[in-house]
Protein backbone atom coordinates (compact mmCIF):
# COMPACT_ATOMS: atom_id res chain seq x y z
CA UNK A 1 -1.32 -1.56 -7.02
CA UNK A 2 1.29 -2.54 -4.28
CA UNK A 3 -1.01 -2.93 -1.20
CA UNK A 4 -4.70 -2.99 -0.63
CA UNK A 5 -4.58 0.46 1.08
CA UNK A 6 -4.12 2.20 -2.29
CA UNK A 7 -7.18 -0.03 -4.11
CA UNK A 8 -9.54 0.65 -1.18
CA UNK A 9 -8.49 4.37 -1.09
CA UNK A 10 -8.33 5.20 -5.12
CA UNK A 11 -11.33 3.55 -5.86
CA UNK A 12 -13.19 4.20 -2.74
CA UNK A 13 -12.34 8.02 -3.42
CA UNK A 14 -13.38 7.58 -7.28
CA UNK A 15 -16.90 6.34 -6.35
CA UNK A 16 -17.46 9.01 -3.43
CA UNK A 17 -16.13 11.09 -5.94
CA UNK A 18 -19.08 10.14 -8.53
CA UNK A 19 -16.32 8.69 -11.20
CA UNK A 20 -16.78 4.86 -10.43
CA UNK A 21 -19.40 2.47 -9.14
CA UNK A 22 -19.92 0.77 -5.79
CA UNK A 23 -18.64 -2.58 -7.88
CA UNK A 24 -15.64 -0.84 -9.10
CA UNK A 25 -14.56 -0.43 -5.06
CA UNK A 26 -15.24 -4.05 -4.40
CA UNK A 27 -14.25 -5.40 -7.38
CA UNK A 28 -10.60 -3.72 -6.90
CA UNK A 29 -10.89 -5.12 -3.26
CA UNK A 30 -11.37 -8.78 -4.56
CA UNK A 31 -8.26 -8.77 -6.79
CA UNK A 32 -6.49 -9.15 -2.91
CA UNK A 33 -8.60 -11.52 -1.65
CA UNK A 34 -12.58 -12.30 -2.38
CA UNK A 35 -13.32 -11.62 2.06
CA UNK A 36 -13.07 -8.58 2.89
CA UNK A 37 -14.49 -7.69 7.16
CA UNK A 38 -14.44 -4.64 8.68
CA UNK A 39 -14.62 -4.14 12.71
CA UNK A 40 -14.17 -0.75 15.10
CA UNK A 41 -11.18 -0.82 17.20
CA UNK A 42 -12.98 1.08 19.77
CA UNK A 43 -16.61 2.86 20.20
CA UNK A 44 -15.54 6.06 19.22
CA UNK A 45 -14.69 4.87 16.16
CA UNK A 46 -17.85 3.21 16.27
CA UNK A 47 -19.93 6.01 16.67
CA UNK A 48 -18.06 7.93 13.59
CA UNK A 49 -18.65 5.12 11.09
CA UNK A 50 -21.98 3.23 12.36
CA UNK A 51 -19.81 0.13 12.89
CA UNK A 52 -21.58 -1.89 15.60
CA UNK A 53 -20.21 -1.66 18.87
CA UNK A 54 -19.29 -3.08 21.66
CA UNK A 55 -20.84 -6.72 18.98
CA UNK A 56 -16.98 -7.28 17.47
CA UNK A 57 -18.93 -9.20 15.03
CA UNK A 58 -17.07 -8.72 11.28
CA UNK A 59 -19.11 -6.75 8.89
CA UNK A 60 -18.11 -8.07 5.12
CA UNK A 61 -17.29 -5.79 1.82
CA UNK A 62 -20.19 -3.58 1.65
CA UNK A 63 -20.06 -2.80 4.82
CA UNK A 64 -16.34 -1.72 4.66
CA UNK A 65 -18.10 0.96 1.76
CA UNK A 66 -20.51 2.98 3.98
CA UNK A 67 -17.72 2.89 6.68
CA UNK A 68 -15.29 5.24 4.18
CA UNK A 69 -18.51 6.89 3.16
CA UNK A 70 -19.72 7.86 6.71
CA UNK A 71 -16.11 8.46 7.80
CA UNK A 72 -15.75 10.79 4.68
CA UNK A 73 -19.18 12.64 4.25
CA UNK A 74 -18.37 14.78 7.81
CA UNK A 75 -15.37 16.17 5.93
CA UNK A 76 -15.79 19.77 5.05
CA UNK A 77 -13.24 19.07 1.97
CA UNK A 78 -12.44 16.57 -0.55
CA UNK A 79 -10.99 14.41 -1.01
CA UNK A 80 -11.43 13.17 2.68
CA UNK A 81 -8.79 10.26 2.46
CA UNK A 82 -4.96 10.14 2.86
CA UNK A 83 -2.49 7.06 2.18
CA UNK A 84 0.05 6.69 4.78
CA UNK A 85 2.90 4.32 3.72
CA UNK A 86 4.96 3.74 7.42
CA UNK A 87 7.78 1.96 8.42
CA UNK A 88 10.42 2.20 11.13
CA UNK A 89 12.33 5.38 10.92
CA UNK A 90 9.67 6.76 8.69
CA UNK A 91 6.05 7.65 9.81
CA UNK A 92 5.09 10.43 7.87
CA UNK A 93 1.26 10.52 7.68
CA UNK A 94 0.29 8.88 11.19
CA UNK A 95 -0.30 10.61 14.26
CA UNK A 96 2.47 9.99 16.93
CA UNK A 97 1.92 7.68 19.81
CA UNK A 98 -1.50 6.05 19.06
CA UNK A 99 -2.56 2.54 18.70
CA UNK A 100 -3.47 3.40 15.45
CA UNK A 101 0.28 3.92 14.30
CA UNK A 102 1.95 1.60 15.73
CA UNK A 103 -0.48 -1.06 14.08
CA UNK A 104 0.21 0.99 10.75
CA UNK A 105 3.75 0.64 11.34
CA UNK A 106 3.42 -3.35 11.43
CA UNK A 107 1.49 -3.68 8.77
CA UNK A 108 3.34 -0.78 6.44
CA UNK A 109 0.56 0.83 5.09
CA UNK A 110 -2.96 2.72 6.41
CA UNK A 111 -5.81 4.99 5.18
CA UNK A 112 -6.73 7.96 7.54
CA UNK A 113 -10.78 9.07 6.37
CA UNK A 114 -13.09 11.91 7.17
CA UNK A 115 -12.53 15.92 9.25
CA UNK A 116 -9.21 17.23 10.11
CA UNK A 117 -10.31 17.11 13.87
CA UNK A 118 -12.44 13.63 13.75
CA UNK A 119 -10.85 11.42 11.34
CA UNK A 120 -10.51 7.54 11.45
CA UNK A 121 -7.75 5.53 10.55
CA UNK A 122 -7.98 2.12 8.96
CA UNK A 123 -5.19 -0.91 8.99
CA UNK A 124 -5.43 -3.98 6.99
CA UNK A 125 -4.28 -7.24 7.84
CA UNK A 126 -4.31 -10.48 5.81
CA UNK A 127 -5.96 -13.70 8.00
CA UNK A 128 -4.94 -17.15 6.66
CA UNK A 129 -6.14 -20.53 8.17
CA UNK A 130 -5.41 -21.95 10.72
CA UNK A 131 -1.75 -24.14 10.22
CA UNK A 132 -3.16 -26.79 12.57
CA UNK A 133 -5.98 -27.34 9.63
CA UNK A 134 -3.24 -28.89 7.38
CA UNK A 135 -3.51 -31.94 10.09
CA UNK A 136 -6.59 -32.72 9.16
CA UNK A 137 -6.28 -33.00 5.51
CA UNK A 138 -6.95 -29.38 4.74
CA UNK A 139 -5.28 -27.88 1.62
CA UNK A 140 -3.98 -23.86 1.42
CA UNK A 141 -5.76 -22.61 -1.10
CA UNK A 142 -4.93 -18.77 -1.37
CA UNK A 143 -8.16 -17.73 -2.46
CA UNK A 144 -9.00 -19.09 1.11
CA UNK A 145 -7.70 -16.03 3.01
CA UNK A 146 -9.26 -12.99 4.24
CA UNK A 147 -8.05 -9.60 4.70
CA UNK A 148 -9.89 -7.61 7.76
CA UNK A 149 -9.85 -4.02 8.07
CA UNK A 150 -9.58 -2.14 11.65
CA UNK A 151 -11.00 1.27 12.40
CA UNK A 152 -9.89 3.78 14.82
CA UNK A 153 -10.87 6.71 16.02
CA UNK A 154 -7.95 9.89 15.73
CA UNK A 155 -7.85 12.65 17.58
CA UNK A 156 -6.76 14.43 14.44
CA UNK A 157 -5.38 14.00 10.86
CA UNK A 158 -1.51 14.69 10.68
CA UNK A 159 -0.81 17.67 8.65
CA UNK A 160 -0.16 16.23 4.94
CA UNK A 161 3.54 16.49 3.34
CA UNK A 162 3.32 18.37 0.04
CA UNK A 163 4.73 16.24 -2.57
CA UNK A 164 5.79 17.38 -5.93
CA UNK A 165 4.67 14.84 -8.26
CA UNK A 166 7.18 16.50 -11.05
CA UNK A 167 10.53 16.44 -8.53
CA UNK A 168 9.29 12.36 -7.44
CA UNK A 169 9.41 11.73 -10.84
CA UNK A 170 12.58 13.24 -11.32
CA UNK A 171 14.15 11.31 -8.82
CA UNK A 172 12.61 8.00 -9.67
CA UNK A 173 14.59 8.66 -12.79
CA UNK A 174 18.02 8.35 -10.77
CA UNK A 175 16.28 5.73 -9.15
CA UNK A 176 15.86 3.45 -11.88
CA UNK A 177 19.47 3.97 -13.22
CA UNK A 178 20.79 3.55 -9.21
CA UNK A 179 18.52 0.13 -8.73
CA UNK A 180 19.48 -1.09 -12.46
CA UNK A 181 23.27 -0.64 -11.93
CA UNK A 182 23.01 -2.18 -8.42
CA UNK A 183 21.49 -5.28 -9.31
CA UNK A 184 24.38 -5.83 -12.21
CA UNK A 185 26.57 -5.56 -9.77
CA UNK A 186 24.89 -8.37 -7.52
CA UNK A 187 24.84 -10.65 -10.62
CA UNK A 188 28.37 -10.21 -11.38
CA UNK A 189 29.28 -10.62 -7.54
CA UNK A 190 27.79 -14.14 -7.79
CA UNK A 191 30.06 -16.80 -7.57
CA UNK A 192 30.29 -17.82 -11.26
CA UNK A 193 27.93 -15.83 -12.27
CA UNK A 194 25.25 -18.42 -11.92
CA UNK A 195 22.14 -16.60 -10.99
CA UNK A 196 19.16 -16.63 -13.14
CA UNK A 197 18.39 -13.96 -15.58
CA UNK A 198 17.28 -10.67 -13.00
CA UNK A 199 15.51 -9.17 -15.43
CA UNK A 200 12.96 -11.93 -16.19
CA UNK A 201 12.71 -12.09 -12.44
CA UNK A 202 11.96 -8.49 -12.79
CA UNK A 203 9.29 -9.14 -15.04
CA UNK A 204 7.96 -11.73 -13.19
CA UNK A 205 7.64 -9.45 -9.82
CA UNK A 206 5.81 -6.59 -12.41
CA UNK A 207 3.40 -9.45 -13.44
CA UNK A 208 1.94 -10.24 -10.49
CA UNK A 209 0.62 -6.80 -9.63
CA UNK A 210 -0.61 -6.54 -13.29
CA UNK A 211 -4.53 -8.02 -12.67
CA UNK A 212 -4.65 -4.46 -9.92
CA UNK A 213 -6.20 -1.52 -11.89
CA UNK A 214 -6.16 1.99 -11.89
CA UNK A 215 -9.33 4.53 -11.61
CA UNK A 216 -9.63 6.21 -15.58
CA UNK A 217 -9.54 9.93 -13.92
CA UNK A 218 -6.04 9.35 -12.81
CA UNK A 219 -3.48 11.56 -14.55
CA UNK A 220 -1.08 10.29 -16.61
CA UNK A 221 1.87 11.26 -14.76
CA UNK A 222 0.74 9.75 -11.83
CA UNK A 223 0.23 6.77 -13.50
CA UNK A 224 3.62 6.83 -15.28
CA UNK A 225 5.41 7.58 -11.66
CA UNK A 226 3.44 4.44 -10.52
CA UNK A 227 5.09 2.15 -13.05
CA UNK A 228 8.13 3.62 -12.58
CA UNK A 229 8.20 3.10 -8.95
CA UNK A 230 6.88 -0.45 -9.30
CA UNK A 231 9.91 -0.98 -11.80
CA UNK A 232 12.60 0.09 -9.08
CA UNK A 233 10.43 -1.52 -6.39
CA UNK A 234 10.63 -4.99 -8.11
CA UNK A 235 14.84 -4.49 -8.96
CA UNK A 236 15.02 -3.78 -5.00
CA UNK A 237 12.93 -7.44 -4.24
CA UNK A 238 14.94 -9.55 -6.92
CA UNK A 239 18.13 -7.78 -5.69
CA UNK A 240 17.15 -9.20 -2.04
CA UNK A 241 16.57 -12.64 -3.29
CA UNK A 242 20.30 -12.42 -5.24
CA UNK A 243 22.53 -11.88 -2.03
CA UNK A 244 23.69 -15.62 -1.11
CA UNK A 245 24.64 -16.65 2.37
CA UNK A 246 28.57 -15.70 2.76
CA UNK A 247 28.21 -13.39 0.30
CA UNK A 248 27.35 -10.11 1.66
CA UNK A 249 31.28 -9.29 2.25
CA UNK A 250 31.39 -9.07 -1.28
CA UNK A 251 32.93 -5.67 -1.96
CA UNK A 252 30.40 -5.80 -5.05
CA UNK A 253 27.78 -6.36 -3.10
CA UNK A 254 28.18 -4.15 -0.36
CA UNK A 255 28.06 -1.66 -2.96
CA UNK A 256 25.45 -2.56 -4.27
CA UNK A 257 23.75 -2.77 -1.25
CA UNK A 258 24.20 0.16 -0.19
CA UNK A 259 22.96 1.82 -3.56
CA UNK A 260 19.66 0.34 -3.43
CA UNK A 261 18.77 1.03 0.17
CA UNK A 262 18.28 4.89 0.51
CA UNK A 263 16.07 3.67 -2.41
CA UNK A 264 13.51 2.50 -0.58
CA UNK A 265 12.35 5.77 0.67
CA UNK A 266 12.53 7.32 -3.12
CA UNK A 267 9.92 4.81 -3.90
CA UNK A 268 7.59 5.70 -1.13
CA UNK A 269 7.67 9.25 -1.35
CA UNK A 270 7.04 8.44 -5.52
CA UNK A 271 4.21 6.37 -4.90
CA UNK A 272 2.38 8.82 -1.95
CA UNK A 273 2.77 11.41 -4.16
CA UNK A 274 0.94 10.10 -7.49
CA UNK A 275 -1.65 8.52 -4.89
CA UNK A 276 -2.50 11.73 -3.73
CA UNK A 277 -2.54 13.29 -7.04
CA UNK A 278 -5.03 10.54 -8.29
CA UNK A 279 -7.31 11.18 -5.03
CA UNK A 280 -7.32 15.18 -6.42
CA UNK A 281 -7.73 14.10 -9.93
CA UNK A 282 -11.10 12.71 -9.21
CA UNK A 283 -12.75 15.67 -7.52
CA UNK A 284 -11.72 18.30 -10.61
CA UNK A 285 -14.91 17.08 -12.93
């Protein structure tokens, strides 16, 4: 997993579903961060999700459970949650001109739960301590940080894009070619050649998303799309990280540049699509 918004709706979805435990959910949740609060942006969201309101007060893990279960029990169909994967210039998913998406936008990912004409959207946001701590003698300790979830109230869910999980795969294909040739070319645009190995760096970006599982219901195509897109998604970070200041008028690299940004967008589109196809998969037993 990428983001939290795809653990907290896979495995939220599998256990509303009946195919995974409460435990599963938070366990999945804790691989981000162990704190985990959950507050209503407003009292209609309130209202839908039994969030207290107007006491702002966090509610922890469990709480962030019945909230996706209340939100997605008034839905007349399953499943009742979408992934929306925003950024500038692309907003599929979120309904225009709300609080809701411009918040999404910021943070690059979102969940929208529950009825086409009631739904609620949720936006995570990591919380770290405060800097002004470290004068004191305090120590960052990851494990220390705390991601809190907001709710909203929608006036209504955005009508879903129909992926093809078959033609996202396809593409990812060219992707993986496209992101593997550009990133040569940023090695050999180096001066000397001295940048470190990309692939190990490759490797090393794949590892640290390894410890995030996947619900067992989820088909294997979906799964395989996942890794793929992971693959191209890492190749577009290291390739990032292997542009050097003075560098970027490098006809090599301007080519290469330009190679791996439309590829952004394949990855996205990949990754919504096998989402949604897991979300399905669990409501076919």
């Amino acid at each position: 997993m990428w983001c939290p918004s795809v653990s907290l709706s896979v495995w939220a979805n599998a256990w509303l579903a009946g195919a995974a435990a409460p435990d599963d959910v938070l366990d999945a949740l804790s691989q981000w961060t162990p704190r985990h609060s959950v507050t209503a942006y407003d009292s209609a969201a309130a209202d839908r999700t039994g969030l207290p309101w107007p006491d702002l007060d966090d509610a922890g893990a469990v709480s962030l459970l019945q909230t996706m279960r209340t939100a997605a029990r008034a839905a007349m169909a399953q499943p009742a949650i979408a992934l929306a994967l925003p950024v500038p210039g692309d907003v599929r998913g979120l309904p225009p001109g709300t609080q809701f998406g411009r918040d999404a936008i910021t943070a690059g990912e979102a969940i929208i739960v529950g009825p086409a004409d009631s739904p609620v959207g949720l936006v995570p946001e990591f919380e770290y301590p405060d800097a002004s701590d470290a004068d004191d003698g305090f120590e960052f300790e990851p494990e220390l940080c705390a991601l809190s979830w907001t709710v909203y109230s929608l006036a209504s869910s955005p009508v879903p894009e129909q992926l093809d999980l078959g033609a996202e795969e396809y593409a990812l294909r060219d992707a993986v070619r496209a992101a593997a040739d550009a990133l040569g070319a940023l090695r050999a645009g180096a001066p000397g050649g001295e940048v470190a190995d990309p692939r190990r760096l490759v490797e090393q970006v794949l590892d640290s998303t390894s410890a995030h599982r996947i619900p067992d219901h989820a088909p294997a195509r979906a799964v395989r799309v996942l890794e793929n897109a992971a693959h191209v998604d890492a190749i577009i970070t290291v390739s990032a990280g292997l542009i050097p200041s003075g560098l970027q008028s490098s006809s090599e690299v301007q080519l290469a540049s330009d190679a791996l940004r439309p590829l952004n967008s394949v990855v996205r589109s990949a990754r919504l699509a096998a989402v949604s196809s897991i979300l399905e998969s669990a409501w076919r037993g």
